[in-house]
PDB file of N, CA and C in Angstrom:
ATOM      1  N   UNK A   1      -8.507   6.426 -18.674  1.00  0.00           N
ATOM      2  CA  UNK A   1      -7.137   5.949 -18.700  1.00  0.00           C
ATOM      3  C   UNK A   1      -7.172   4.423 -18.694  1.00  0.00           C
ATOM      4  N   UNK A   2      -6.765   3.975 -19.263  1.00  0.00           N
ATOM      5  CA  UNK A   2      -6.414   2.510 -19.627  1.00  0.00           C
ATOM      6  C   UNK A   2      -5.980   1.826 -19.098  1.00  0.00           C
ATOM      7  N   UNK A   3      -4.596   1.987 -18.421  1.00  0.00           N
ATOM      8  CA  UNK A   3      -3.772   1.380 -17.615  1.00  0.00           C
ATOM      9  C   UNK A   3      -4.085   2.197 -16.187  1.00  0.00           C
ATOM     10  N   UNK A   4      -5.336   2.550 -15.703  1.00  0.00           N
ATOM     11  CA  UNK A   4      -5.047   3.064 -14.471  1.00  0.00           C
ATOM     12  C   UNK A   4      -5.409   2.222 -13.074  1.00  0.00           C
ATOM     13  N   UNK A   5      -5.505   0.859 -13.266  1.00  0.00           N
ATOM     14  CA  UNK A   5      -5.017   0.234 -12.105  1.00  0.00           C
ATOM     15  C   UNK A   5      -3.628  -0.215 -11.594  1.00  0.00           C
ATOM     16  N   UNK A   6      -2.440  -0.722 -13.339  1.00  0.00           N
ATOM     17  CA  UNK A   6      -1.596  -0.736 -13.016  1.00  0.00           C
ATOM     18  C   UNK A   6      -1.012   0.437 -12.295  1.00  0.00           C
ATOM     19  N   UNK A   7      -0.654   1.488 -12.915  1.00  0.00           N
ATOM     20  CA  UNK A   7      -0.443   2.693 -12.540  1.00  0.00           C
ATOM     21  C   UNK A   7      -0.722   3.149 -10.917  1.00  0.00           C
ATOM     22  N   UNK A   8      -1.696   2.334 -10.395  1.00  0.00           N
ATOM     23  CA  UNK A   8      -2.653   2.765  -8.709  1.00  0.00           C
ATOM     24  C   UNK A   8      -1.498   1.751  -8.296  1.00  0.00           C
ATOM     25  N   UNK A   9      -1.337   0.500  -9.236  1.00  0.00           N
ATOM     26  CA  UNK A   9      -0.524  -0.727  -7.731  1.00  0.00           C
ATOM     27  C   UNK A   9       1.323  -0.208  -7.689  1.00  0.00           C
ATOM     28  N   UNK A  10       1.235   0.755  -8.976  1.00  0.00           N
ATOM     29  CA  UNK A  10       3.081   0.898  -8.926  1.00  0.00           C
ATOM     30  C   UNK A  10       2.933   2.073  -7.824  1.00  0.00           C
ATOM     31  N   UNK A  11       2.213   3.004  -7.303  1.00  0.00           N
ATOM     32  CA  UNK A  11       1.872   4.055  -6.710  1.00  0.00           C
ATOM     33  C   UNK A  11       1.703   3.558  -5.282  1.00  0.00           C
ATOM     34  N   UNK A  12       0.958   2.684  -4.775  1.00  0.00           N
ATOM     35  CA  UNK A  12       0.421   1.832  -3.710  1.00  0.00           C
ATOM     36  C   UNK A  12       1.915   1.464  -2.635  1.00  0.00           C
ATOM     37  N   UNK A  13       1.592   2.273  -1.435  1.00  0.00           N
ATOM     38  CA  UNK A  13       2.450   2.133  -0.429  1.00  0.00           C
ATOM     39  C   UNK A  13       2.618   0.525  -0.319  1.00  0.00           C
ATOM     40  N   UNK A  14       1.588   0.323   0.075  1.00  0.00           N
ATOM     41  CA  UNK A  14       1.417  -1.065   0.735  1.00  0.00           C
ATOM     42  C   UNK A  14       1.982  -2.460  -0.525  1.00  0.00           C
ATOM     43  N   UNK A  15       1.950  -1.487  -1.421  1.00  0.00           N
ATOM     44  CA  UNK A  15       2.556  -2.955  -2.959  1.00  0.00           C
ATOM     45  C   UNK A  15       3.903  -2.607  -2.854  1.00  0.00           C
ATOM     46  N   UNK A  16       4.457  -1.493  -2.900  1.00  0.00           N
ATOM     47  CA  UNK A  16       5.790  -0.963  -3.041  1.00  0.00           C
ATOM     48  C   UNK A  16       6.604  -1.174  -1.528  1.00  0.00           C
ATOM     49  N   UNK A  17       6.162  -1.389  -0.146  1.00  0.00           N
ATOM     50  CA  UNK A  17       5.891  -2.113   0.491  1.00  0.00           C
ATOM     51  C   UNK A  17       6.474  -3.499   0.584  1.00  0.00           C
ATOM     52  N   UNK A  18       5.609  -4.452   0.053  1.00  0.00           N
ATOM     53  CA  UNK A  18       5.355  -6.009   0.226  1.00  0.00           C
ATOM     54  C   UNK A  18       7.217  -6.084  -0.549  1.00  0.00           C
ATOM     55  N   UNK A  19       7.411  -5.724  -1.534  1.00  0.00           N
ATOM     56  CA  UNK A  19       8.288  -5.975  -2.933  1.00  0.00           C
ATOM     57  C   UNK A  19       9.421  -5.528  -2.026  1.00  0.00           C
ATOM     58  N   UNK A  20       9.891  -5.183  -1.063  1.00  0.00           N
ATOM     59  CA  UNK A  20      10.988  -4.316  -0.120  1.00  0.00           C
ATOM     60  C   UNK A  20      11.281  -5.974  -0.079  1.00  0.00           C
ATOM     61  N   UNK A  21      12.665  -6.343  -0.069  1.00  0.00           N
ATOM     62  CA  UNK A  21      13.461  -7.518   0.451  1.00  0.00           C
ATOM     63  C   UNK A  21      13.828  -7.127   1.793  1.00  0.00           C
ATOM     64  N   UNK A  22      13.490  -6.898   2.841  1.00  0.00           N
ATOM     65  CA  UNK A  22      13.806  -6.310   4.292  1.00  0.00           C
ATOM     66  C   UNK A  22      12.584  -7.040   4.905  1.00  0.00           C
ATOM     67  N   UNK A  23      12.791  -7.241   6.196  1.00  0.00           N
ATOM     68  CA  UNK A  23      11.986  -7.812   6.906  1.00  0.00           C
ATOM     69  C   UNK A  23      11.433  -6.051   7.774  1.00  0.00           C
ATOM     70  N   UNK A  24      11.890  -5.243   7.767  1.00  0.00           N
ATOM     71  CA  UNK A  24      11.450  -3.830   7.969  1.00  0.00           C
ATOM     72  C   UNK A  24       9.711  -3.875   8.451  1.00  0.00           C
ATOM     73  N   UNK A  25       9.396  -3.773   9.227  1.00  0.00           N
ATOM     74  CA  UNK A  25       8.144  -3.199   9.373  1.00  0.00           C
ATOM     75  C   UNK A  25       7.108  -2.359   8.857  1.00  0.00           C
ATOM     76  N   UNK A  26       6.202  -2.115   8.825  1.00  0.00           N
ATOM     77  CA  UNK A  26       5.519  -0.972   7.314  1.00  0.00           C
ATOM     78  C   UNK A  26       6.216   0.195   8.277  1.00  0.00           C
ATOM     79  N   UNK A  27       5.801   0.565   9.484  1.00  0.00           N
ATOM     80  CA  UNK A  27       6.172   1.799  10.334  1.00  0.00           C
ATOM     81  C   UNK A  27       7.857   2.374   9.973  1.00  0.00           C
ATOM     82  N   UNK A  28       8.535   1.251  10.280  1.00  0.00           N
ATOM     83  CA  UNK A  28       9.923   1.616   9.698  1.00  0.00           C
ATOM     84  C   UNK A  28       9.682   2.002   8.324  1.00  0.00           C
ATOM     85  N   UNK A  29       9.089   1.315   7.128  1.00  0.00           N
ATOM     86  CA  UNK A  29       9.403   1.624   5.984  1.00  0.00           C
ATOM     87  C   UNK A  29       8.899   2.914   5.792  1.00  0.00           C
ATOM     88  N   UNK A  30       7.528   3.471   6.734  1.00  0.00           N
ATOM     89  CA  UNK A  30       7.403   4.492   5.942  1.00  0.00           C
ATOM     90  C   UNK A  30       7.821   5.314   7.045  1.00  0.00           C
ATOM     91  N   UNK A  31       8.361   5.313   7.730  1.00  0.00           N
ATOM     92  CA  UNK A  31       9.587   6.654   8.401  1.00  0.00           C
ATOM     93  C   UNK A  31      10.955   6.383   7.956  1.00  0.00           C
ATOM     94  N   UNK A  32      10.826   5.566   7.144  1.00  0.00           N
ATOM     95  CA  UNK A  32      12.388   5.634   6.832  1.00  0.00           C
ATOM     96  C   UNK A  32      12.601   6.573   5.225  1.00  0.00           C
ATOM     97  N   UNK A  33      11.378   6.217   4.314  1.00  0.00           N
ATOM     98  CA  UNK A  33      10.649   6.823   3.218  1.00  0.00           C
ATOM     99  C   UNK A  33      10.385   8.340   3.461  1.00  0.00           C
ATOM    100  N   UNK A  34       9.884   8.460   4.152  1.00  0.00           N
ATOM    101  CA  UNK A  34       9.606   9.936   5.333  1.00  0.00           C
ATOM    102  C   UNK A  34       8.339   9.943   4.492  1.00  0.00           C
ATOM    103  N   UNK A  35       7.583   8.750   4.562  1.00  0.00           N
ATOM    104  CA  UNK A  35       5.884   8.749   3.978  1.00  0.00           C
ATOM    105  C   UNK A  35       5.110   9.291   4.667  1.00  0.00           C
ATOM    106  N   UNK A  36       4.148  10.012   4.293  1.00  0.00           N
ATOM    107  CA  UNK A  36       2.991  10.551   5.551  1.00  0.00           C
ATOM    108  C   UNK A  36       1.657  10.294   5.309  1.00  0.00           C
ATOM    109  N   UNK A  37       2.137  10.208   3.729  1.00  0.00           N
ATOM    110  CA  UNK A  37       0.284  10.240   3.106  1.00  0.00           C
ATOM    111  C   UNK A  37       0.527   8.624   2.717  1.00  0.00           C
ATOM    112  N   UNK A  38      -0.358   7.761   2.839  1.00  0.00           N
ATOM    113  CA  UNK A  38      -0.517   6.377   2.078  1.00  0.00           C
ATOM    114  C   UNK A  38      -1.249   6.198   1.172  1.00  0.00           C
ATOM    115  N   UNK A  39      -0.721   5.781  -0.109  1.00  0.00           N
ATOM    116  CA  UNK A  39      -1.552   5.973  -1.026  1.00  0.00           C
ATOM    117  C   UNK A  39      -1.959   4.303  -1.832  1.00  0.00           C
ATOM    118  N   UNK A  40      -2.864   4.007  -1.771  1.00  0.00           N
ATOM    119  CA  UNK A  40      -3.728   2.267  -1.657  1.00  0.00           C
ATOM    120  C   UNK A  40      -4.309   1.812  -3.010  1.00  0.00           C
ATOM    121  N   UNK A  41      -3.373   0.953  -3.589  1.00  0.00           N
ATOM    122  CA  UNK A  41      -4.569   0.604  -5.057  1.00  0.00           C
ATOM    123  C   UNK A  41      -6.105  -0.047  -4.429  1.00  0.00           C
ATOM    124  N   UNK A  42      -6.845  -0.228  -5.583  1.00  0.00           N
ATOM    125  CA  UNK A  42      -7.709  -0.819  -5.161  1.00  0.00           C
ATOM    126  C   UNK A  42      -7.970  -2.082  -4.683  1.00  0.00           C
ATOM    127  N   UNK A  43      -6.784  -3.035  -4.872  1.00  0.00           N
ATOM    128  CA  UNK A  43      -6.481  -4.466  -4.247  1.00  0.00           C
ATOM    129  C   UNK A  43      -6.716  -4.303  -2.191  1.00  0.00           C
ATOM    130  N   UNK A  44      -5.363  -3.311  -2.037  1.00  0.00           N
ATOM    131  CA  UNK A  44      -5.543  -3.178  -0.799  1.00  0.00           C
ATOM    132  C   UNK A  44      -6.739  -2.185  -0.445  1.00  0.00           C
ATOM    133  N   UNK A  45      -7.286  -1.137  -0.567  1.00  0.00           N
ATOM    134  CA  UNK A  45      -8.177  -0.949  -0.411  1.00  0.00           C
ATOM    135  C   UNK A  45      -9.535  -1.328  -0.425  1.00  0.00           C
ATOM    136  N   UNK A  46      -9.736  -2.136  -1.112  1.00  0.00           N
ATOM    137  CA  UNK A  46     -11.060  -3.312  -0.854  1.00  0.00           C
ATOM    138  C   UNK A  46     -10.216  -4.683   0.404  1.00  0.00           C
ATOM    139  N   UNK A  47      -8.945  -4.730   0.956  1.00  0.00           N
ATOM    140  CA  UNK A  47      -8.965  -4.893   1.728  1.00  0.00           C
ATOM    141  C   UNK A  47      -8.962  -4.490   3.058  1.00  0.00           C
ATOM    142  N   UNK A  48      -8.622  -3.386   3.130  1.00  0.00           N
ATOM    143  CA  UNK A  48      -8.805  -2.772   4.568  1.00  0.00           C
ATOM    144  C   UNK A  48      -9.773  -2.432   4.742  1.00  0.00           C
ATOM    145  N   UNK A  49     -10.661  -2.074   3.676  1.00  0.00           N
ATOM    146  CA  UNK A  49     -12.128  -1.704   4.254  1.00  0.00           C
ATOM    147  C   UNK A  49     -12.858  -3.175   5.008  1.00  0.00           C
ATOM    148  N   UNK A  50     -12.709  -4.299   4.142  1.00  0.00           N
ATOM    149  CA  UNK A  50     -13.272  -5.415   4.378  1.00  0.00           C
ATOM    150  C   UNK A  50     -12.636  -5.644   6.145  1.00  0.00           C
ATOM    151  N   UNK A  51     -11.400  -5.619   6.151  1.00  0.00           N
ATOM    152  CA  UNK A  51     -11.009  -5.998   7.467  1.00  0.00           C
ATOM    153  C   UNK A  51     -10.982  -4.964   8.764  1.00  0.00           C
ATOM    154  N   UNK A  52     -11.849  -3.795   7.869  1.00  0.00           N
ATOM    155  CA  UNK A  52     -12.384  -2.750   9.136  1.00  0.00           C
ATOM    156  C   UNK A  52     -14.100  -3.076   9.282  1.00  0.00           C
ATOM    157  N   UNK A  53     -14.250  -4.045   8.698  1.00  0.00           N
ATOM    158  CA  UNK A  53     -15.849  -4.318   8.975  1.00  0.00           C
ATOM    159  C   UNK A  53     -16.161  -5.569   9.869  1.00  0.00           C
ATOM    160  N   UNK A  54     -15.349  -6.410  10.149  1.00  0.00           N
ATOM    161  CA  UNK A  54     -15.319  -7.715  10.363  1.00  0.00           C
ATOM    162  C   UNK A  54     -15.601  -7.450  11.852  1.00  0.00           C
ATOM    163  N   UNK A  55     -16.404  -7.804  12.312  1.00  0.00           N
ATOM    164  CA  UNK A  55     -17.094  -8.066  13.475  1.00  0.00           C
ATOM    165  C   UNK A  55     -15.677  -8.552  15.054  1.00  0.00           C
TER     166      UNK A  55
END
C-alpha cells in the first residue's frame, strides 16, 4: 500500500488527538470518544517506545 503511513497518522489516536482545539486531556478525549483501543502511527510509536527506554 502506498499511502500507508498517511492512512496510520489519519487513524492515530494520539494525531487525531493533538488536532482537537480543546485543551481536554488525552483521558477526557478518549472517554469522551468512548476509545479503548489506541491506535499509534509510527511517528508516535517510535516515540513512546523511545520514552519507555530512557533511563
Amino acid at each position: 500500500m502506498e499511502n500507508e503511513g498517511a492512512v496510520n497518522m489519519e487513524k492515530c489516536t494520539l494525531c487525531n488527538w493533538e488536532n482537537v482545539e480543546s485543551n481536554e486531556s488525552l483521558v477526557d478525549y478518549l472517554n469522551r470518544n468512548g476509545i479503548m483501543n489506541v491506535d499509534l502511527c509510527d511517528f508516535h510509536e517510535r516515540d513512546l517506545k523511545a520514552f519507555c527506554e530512557e533511563d
